[in-house]
N, C-alpha and C. Protein backbone atom coordinates (compact mmCIF):
# COMPACT_ATOMS: atom_id res chain seq x y z
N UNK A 1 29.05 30.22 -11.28
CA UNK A 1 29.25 28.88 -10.75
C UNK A 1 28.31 28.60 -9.56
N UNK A 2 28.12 29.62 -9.07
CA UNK A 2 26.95 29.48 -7.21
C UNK A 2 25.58 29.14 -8.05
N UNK A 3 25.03 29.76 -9.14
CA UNK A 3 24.46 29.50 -9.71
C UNK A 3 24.10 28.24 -10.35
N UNK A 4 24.89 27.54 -10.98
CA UNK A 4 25.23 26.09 -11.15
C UNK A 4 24.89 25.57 -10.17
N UNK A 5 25.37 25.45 -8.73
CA UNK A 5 25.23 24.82 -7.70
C UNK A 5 24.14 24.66 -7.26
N UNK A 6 23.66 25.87 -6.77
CA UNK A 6 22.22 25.90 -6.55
C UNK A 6 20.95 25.19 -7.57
N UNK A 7 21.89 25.37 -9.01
CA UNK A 7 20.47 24.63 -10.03
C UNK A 7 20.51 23.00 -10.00
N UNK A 8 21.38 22.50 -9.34
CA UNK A 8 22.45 20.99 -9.26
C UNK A 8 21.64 20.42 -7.80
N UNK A 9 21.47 21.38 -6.79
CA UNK A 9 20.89 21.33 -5.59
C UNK A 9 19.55 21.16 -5.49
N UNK A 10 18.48 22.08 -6.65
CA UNK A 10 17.28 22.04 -6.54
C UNK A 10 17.06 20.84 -7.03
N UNK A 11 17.53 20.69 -8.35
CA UNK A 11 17.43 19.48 -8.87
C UNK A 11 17.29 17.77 -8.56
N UNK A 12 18.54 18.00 -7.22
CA UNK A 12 18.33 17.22 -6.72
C UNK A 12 16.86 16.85 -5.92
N UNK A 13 17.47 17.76 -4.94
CA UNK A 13 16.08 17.75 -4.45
C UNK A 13 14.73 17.46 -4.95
N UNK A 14 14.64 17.69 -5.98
CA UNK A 14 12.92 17.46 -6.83
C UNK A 14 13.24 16.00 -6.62
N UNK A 15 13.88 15.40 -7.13
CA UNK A 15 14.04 13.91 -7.46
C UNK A 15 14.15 12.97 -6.35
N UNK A 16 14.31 13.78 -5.09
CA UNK A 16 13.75 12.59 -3.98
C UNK A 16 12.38 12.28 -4.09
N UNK A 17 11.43 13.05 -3.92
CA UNK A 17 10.45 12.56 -3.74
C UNK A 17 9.80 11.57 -4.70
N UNK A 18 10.28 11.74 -6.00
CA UNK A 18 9.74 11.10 -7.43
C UNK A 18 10.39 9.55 -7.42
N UNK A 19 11.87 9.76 -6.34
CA UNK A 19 12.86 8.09 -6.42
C UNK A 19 11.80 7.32 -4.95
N UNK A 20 11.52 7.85 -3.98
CA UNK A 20 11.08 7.57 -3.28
C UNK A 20 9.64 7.16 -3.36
N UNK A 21 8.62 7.50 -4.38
CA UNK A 21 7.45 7.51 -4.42
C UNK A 21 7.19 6.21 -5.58
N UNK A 22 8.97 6.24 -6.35
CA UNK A 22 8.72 5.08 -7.10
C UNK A 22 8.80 3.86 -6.60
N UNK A 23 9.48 3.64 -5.50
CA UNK A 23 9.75 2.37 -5.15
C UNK A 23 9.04 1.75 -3.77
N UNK A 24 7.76 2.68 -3.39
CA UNK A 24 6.97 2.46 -2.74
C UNK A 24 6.03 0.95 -2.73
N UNK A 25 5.73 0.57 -2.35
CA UNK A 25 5.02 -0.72 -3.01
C UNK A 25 3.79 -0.80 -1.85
N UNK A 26 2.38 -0.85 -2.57
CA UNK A 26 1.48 -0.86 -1.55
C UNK A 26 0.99 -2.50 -0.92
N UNK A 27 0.73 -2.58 0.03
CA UNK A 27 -0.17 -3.56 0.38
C UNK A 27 -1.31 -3.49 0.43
N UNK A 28 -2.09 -4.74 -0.43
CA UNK A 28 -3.43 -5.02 -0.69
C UNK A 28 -3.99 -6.10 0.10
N UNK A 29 -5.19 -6.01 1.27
CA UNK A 29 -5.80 -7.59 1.86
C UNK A 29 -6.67 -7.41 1.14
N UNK A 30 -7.18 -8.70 0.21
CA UNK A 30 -7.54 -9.01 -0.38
C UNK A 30 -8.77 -10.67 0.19
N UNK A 31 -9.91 -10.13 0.96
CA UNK A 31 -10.50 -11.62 1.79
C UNK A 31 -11.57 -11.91 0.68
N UNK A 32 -11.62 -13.21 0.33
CA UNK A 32 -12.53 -13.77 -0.68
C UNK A 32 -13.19 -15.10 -0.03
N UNK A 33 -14.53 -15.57 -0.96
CA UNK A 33 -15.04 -16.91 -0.79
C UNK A 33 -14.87 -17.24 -1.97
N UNK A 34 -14.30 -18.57 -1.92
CA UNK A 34 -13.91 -19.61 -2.89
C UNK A 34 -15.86 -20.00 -3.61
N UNK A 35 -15.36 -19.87 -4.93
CA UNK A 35 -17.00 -19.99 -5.45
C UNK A 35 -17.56 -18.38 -5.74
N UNK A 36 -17.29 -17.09 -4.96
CA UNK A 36 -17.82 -16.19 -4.92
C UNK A 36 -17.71 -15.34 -6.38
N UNK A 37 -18.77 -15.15 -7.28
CA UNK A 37 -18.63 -14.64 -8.66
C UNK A 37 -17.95 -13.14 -8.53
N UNK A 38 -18.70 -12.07 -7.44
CA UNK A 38 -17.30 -11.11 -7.42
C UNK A 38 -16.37 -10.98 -6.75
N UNK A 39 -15.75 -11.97 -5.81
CA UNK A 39 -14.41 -12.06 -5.68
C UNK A 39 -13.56 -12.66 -7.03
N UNK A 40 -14.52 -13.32 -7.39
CA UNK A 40 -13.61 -13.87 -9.15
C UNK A 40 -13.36 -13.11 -9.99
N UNK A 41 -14.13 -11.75 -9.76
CA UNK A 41 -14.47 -10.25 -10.96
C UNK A 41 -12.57 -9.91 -10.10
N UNK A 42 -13.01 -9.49 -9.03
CA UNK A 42 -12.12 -8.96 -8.13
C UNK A 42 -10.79 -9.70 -8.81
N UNK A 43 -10.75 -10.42 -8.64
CA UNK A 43 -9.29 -11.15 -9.03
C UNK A 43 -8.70 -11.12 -9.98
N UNK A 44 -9.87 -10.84 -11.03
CA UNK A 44 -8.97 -10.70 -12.27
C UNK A 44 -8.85 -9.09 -12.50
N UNK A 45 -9.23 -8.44 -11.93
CA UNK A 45 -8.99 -7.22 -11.43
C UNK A 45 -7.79 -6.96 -10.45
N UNK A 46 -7.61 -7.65 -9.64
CA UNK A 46 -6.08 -7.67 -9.27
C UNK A 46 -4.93 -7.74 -9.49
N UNK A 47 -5.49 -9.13 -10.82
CA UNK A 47 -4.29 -9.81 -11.29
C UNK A 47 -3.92 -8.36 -12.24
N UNK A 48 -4.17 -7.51 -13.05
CA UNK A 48 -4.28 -6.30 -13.80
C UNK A 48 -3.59 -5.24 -12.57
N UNK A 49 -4.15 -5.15 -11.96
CA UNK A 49 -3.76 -4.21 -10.85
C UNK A 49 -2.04 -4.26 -10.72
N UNK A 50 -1.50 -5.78 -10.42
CA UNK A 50 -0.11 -5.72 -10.43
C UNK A 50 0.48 -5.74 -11.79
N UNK A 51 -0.02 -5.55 -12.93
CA UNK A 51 1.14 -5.02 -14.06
C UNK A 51 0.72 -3.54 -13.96
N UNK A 52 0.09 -2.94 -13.16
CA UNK A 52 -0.11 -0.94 -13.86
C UNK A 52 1.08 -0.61 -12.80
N UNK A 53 0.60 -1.44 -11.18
CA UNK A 53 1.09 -1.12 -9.55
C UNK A 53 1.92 -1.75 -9.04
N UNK A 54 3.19 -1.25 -8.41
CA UNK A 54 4.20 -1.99 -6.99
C UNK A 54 2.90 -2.15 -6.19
N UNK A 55 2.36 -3.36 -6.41
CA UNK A 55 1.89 -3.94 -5.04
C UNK A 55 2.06 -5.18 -4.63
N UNK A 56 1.82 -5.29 -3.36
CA UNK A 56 2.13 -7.00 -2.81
C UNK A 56 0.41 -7.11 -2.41
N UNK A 57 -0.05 -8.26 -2.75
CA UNK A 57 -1.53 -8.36 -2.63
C UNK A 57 -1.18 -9.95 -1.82
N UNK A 58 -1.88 -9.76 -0.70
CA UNK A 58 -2.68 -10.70 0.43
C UNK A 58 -3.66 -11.26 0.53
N UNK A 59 -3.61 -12.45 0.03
CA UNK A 59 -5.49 -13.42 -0.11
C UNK A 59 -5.74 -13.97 1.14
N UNK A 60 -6.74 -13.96 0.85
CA UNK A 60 -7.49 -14.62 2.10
C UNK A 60 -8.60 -15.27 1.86
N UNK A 61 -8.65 -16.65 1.46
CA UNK A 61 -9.85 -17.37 1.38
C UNK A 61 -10.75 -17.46 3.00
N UNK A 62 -12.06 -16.95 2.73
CA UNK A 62 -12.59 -17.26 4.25
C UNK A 62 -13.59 -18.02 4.11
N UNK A 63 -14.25 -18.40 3.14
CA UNK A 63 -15.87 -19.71 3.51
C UNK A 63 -15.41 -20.72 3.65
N UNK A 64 -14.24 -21.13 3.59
CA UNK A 64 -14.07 -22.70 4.04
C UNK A 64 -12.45 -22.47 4.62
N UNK A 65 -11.89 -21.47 5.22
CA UNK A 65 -10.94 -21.07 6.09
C UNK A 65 -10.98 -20.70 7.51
N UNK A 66 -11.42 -21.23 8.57
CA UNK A 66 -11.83 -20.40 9.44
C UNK A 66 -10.76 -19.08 10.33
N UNK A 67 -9.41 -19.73 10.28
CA UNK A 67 -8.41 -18.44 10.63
C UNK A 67 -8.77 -17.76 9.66
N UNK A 68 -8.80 -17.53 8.14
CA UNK A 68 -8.81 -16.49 7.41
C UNK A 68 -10.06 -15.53 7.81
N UNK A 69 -11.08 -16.19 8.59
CA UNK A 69 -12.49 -15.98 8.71
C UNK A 69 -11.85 -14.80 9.73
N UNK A 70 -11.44 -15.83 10.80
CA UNK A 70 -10.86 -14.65 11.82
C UNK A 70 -10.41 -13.29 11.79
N UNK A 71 -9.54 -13.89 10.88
CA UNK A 71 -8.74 -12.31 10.47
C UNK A 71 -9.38 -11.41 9.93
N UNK A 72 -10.66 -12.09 8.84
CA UNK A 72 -11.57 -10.98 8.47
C UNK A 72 -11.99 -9.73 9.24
N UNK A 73 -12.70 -10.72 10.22
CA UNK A 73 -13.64 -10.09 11.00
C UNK A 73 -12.82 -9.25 11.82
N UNK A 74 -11.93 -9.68 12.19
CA UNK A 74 -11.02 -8.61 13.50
C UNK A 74 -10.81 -7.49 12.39
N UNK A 75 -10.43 -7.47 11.42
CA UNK A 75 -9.95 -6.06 10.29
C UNK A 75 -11.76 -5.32 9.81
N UNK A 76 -12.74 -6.11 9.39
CA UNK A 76 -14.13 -5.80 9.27
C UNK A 76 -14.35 -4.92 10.71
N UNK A 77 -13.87 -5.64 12.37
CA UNK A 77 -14.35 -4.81 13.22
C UNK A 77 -13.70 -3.38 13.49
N UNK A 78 -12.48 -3.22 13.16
CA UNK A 78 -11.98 -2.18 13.08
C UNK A 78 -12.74 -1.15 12.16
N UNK A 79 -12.83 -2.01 11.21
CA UNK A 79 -13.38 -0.34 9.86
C UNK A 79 -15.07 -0.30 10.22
N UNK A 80 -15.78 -1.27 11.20
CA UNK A 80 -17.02 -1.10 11.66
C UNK A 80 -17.85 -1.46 10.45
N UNK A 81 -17.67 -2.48 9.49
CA UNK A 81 -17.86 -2.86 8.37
C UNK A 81 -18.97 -4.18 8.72
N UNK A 82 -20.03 -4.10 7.78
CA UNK A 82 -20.82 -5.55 8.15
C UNK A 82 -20.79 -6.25 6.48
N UNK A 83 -21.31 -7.39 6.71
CA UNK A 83 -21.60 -7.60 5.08
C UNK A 83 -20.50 -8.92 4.94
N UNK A 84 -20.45 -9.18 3.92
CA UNK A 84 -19.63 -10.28 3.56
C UNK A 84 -18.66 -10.17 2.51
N UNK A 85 -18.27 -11.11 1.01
CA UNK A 85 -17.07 -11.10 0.81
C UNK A 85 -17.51 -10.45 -0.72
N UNK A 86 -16.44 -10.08 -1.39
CA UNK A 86 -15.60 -9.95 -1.32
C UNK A 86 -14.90 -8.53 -0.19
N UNK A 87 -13.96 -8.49 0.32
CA UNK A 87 -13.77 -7.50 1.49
C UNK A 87 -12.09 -6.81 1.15
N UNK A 88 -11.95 -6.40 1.10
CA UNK A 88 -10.84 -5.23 0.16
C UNK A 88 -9.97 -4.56 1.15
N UNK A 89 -9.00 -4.22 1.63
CA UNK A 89 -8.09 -3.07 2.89
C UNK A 89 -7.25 -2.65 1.65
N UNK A 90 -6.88 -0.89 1.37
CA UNK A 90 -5.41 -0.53 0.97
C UNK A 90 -4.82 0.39 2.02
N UNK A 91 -4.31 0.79 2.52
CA UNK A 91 -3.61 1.38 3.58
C UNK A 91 -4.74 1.50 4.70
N UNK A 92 -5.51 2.73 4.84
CA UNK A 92 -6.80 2.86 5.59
C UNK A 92 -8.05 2.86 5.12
N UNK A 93 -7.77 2.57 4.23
CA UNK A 93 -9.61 2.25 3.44
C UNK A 93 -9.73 1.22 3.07
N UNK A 94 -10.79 0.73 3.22
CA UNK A 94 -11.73 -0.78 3.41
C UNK A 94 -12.78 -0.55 2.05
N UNK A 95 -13.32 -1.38 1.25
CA UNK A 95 -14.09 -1.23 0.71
C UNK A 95 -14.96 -3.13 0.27
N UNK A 96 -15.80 -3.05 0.61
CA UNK A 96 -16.88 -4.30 0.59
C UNK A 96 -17.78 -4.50 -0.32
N UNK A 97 -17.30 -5.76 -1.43
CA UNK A 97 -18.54 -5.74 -2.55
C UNK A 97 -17.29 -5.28 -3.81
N UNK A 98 -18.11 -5.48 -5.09
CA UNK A 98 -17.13 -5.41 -6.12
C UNK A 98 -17.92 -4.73 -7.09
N UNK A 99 -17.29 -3.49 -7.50
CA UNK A 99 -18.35 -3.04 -8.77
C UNK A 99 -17.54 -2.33 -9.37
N UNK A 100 -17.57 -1.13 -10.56
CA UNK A 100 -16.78 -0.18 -11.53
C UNK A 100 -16.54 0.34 -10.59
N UNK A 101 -17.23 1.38 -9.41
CA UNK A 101 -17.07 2.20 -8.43
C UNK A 101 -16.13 1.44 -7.70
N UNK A 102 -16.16 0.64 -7.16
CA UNK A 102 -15.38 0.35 -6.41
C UNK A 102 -13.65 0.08 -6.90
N UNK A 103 -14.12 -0.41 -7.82
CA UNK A 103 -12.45 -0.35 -8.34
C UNK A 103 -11.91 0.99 -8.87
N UNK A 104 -12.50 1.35 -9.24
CA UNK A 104 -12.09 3.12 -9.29
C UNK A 104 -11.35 3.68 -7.98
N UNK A 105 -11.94 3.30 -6.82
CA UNK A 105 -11.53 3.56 -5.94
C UNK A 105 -10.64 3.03 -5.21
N UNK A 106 -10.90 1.89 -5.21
CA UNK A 106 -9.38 0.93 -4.94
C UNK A 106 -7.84 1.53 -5.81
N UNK A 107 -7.78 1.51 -6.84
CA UNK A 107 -6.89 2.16 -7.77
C UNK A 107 -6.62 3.84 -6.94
N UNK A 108 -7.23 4.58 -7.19
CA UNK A 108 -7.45 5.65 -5.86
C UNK A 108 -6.41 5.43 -5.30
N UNK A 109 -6.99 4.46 -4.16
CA UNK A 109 -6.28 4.34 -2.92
C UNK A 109 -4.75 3.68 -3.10
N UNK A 110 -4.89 2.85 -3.80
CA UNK A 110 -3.35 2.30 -4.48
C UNK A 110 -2.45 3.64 -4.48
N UNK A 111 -3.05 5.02 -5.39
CA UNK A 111 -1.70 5.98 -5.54
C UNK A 111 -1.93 6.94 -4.66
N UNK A 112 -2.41 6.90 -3.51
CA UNK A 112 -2.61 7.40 -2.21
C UNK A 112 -3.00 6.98 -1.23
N UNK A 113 -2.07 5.58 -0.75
CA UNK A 113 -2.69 5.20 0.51
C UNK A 113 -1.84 5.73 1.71
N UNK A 114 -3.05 5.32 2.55
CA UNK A 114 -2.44 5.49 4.33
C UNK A 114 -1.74 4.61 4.60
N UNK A 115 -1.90 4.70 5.84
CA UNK A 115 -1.03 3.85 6.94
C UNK A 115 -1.74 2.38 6.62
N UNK A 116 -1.00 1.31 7.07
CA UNK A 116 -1.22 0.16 6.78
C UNK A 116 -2.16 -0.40 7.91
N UNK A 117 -3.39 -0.47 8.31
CA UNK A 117 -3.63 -0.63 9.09
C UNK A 117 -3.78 -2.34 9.58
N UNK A 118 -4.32 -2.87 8.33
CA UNK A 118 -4.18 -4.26 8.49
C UNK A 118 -3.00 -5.30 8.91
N UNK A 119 -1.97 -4.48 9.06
CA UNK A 119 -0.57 -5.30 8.98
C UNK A 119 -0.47 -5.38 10.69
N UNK A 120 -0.90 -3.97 11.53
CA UNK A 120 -0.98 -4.53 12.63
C UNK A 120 -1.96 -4.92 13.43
N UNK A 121 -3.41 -5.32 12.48
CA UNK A 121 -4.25 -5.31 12.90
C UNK A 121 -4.30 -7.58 13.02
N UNK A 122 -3.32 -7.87 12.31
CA UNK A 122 -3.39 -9.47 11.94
C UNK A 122 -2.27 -9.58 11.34
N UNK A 123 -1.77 -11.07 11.58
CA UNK A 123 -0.51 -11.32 11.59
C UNK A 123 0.00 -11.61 9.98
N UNK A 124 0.24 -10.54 9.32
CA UNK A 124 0.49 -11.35 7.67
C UNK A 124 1.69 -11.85 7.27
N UNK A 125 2.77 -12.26 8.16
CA UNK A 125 3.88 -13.06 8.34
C UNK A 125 3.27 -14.39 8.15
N UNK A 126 2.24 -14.47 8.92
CA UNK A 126 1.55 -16.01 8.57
C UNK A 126 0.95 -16.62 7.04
N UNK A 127 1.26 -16.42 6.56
CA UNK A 127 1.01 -17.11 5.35
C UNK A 127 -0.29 -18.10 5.10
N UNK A 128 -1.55 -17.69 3.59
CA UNK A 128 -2.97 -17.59 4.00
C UNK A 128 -2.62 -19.64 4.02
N UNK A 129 -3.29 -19.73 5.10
CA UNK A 129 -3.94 -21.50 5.76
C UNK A 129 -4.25 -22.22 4.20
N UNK A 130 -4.00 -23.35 4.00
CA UNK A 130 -4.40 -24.05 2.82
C UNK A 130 -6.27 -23.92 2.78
N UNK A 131 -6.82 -23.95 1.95
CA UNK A 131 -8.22 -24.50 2.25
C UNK A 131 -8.38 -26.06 2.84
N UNK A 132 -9.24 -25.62 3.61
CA UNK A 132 -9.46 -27.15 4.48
C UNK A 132 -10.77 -27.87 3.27
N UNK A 133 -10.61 -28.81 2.85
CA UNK A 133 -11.18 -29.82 2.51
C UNK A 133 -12.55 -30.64 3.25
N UNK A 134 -12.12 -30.74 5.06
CA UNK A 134 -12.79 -31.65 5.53
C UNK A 134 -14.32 -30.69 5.76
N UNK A 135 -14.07 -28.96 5.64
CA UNK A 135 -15.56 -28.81 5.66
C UNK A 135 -16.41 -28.63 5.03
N UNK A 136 -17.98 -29.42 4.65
CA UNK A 136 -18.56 -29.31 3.23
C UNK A 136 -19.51 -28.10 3.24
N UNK A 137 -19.42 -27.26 4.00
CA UNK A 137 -19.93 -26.16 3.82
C UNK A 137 -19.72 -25.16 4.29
N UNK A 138 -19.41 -22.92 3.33
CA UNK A 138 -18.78 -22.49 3.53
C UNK A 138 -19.58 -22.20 4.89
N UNK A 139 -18.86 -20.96 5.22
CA UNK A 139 -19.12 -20.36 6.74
C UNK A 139 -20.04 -19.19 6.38
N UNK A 140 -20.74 -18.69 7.62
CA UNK A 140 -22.04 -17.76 7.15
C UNK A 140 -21.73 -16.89 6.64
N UNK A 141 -20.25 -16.06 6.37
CA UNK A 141 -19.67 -14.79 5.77
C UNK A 141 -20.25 -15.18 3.91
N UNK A 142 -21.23 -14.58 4.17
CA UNK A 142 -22.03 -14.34 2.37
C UNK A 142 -21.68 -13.12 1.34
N UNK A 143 -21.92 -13.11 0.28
CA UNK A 143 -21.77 -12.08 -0.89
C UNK A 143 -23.00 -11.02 -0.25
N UNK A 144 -22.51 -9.63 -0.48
CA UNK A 144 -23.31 -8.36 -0.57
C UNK A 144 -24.55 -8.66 -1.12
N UNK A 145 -25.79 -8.21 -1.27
CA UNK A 145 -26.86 -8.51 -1.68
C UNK A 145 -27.27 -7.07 -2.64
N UNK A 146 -27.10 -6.28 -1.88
CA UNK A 146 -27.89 -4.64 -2.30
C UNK A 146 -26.29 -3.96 -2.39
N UNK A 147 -26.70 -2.77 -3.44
CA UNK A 147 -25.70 -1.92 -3.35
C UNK A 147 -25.06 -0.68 -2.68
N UNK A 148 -25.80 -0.72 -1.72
CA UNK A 148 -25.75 -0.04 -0.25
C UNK A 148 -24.64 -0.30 0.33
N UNK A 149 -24.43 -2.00 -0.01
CA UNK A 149 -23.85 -2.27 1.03
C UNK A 149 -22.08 -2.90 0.59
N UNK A 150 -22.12 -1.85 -1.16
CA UNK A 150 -20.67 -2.63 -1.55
C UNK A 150 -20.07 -1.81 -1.31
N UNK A 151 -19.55 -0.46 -0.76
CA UNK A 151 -18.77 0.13 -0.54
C UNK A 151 -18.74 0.52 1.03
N UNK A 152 -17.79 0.78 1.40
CA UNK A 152 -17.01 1.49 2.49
C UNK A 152 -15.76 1.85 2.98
N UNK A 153 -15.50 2.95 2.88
CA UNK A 153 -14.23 3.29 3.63
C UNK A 153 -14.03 4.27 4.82
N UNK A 154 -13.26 4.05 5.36
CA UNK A 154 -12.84 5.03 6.95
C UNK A 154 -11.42 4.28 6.87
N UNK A 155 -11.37 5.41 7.76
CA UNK A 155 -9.57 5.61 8.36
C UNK A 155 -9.09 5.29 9.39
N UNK A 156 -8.39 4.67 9.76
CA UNK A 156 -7.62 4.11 10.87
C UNK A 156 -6.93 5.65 11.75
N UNK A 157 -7.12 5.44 12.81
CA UNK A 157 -6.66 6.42 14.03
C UNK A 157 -5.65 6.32 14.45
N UNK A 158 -4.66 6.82 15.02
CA UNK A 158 -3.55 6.42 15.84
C UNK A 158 -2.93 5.30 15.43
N UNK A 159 -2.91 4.96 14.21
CA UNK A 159 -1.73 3.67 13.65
C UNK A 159 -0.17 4.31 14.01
N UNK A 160 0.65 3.21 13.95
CA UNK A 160 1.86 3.76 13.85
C UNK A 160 2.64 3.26 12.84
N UNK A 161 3.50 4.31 12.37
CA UNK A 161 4.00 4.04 11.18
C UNK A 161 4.63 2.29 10.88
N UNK A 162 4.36 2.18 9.16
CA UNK A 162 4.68 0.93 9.32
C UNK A 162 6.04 0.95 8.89
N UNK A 163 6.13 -0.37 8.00
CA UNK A 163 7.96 -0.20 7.98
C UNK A 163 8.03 0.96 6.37
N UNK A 164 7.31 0.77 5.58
CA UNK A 164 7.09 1.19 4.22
C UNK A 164 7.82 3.08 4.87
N UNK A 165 6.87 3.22 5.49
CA UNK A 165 6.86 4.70 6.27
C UNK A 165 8.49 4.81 6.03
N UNK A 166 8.81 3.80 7.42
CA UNK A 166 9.93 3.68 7.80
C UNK A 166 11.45 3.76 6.95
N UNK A 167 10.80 2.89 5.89
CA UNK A 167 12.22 2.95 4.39
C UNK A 167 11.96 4.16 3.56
N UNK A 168 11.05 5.01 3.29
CA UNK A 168 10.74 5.86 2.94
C UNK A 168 11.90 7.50 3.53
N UNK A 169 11.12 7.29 4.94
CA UNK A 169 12.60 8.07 5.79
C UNK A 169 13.70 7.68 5.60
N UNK A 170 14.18 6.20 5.87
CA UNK A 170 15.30 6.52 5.60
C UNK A 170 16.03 6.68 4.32
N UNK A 171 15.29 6.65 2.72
CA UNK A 171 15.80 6.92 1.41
C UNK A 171 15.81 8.06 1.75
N UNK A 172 14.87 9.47 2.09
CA UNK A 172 14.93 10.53 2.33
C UNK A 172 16.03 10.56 3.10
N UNK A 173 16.08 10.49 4.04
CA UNK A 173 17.16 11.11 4.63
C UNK A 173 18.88 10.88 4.24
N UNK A 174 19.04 9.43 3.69
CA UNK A 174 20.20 9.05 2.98
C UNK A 174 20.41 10.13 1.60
N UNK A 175 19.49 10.43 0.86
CA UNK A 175 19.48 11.14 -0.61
C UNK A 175 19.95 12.54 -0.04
N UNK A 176 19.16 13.06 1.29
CA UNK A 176 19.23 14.38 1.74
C UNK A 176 20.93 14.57 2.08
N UNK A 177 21.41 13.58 2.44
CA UNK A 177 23.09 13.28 2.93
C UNK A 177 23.62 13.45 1.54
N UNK A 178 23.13 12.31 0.85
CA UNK A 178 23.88 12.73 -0.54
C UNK A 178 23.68 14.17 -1.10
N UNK A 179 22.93 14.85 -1.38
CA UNK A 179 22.39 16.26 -1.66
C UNK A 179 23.98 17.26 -1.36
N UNK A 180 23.79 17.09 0.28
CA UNK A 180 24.39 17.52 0.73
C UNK A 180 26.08 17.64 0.64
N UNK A 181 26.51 16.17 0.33
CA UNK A 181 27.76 16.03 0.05
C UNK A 181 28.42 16.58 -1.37
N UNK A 182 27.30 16.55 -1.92
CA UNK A 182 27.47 17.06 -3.41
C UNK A 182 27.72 18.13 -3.25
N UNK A 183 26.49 18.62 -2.76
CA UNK A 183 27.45 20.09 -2.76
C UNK A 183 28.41 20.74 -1.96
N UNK A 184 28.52 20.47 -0.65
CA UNK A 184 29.70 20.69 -0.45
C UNK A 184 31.17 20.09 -1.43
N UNK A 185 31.12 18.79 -1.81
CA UNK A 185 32.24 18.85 -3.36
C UNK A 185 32.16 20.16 -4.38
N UNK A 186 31.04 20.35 -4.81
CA UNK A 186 30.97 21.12 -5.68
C UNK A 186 30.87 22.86 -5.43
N UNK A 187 30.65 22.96 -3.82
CA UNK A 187 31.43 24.01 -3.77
C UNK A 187 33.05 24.35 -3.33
N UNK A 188 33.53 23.43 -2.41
CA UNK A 188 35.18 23.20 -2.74
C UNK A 188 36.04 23.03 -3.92
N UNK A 189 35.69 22.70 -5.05
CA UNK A 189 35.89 22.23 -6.44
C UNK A 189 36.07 24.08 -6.35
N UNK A 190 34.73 24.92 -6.54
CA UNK A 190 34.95 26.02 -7.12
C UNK A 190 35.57 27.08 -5.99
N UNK A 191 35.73 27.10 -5.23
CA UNK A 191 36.93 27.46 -3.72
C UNK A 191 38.10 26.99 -4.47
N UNK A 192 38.26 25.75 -4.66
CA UNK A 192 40.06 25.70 -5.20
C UNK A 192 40.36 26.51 -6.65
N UNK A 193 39.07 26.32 -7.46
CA UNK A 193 39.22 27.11 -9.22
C UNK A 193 39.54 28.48 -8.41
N UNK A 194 38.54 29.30 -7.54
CA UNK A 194 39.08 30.68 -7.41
C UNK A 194 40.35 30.78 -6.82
N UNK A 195 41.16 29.78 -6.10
CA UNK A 195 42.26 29.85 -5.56
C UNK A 195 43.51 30.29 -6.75
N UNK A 196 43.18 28.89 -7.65
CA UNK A 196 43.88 28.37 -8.76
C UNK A 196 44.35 30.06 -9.64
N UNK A 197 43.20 30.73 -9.82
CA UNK A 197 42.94 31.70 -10.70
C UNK A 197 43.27 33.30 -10.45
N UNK A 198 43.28 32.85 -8.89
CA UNK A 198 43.76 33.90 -8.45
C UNK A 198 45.65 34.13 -8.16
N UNK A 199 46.26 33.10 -8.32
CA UNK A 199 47.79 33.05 -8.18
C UNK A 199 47.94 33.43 -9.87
């Protein structure tokens, strides 16, 4: 029966990490120019992305947005990124420009990302600005030219955990409670059988 228990225990255990890893959901910033032929590749590459992936994906029109512009650039200055759109964040990797490689790698980063760095790097509670209409021409943030310059990634330093982190611990630690309760039932259960068996 200790035997039982223990195989009831491991068991459990395997299956946190697999319940926890399922219900993860990544965040994608996603900054584009309206008109831009590979942010349009990109998109329909996204749109694909959420039937394989739990993800929540974040647009950001920037040639005729100028907050979205903003936000670019403050997340571009962090990853030390130059170049223009289309412009990509999954947890700590950045990647600029749209090609096979690059989405290879985006996907990558989807089932192994970092810390979220963009979430406290710009406010994404704010919801992306309508496109403004009144300006007839985009802003100088242009398409990649050379292929030098469609990829990049680096890692964010000293982030602090986000909330994802945060619900993560606490499923772990709630499942670890349950674990626990189980077996203590299931070893009292067999404490009372030897009681039972022994009168």
């Amino acid at each position: 029966m200790k035997k039982l228990v223990f195989i009831l225990s491991v068991a459990l255990l395997l299956f946190i990490p697999l319940h926890a890893k399922a219900e993860e959901v990544v965040d994608i910033y996603f900054f584009h120019g309206d008109g831009c032929p590979h942010c349009s590749e990109e998109m329909e590459f996204l749109e694909e992305i959420k039937t394989k992936y739990s993800v929540n994906i974040h647009m950001y029109e920037v040639w005729y947005n100028t907050e979205n512009n903003r936000k670019m650039e403050i997340v571009k200055e962090h990853f030390n990124s130059k170049g223009g759109v289309p412009f990509t964040v999954v947890g700590d990797q950045a990647f600029l420009g749209f090609s096979t490689s690059i989405q290879e790698d985006i996907e990558a980063a989807i089932q192994n990302p970092g810390p979220d760095v963009t979430s406290t790097l710009i406010d994404i509670n704010q919801s992306e600005t309508p496109v403004s209409t009144s300006s007839p021409t985009p802003t100088a943030t242009m398409d990649p030219t050379t292929e030098e310059e469609n990829a990049y990634t680096a890692g964010g330093a000293g982030e602090s955990a986000s909330n994802q982190d945060q619900k993560q611990v606490i499923t772990y630690t709630l499942l670890g409670i349950l674990v626990v309760i189980i077996g203590i039932i299931i070893f009292l259960s067999v404490k009372e059988r030897k009681k039972t068996y022994a009168k």
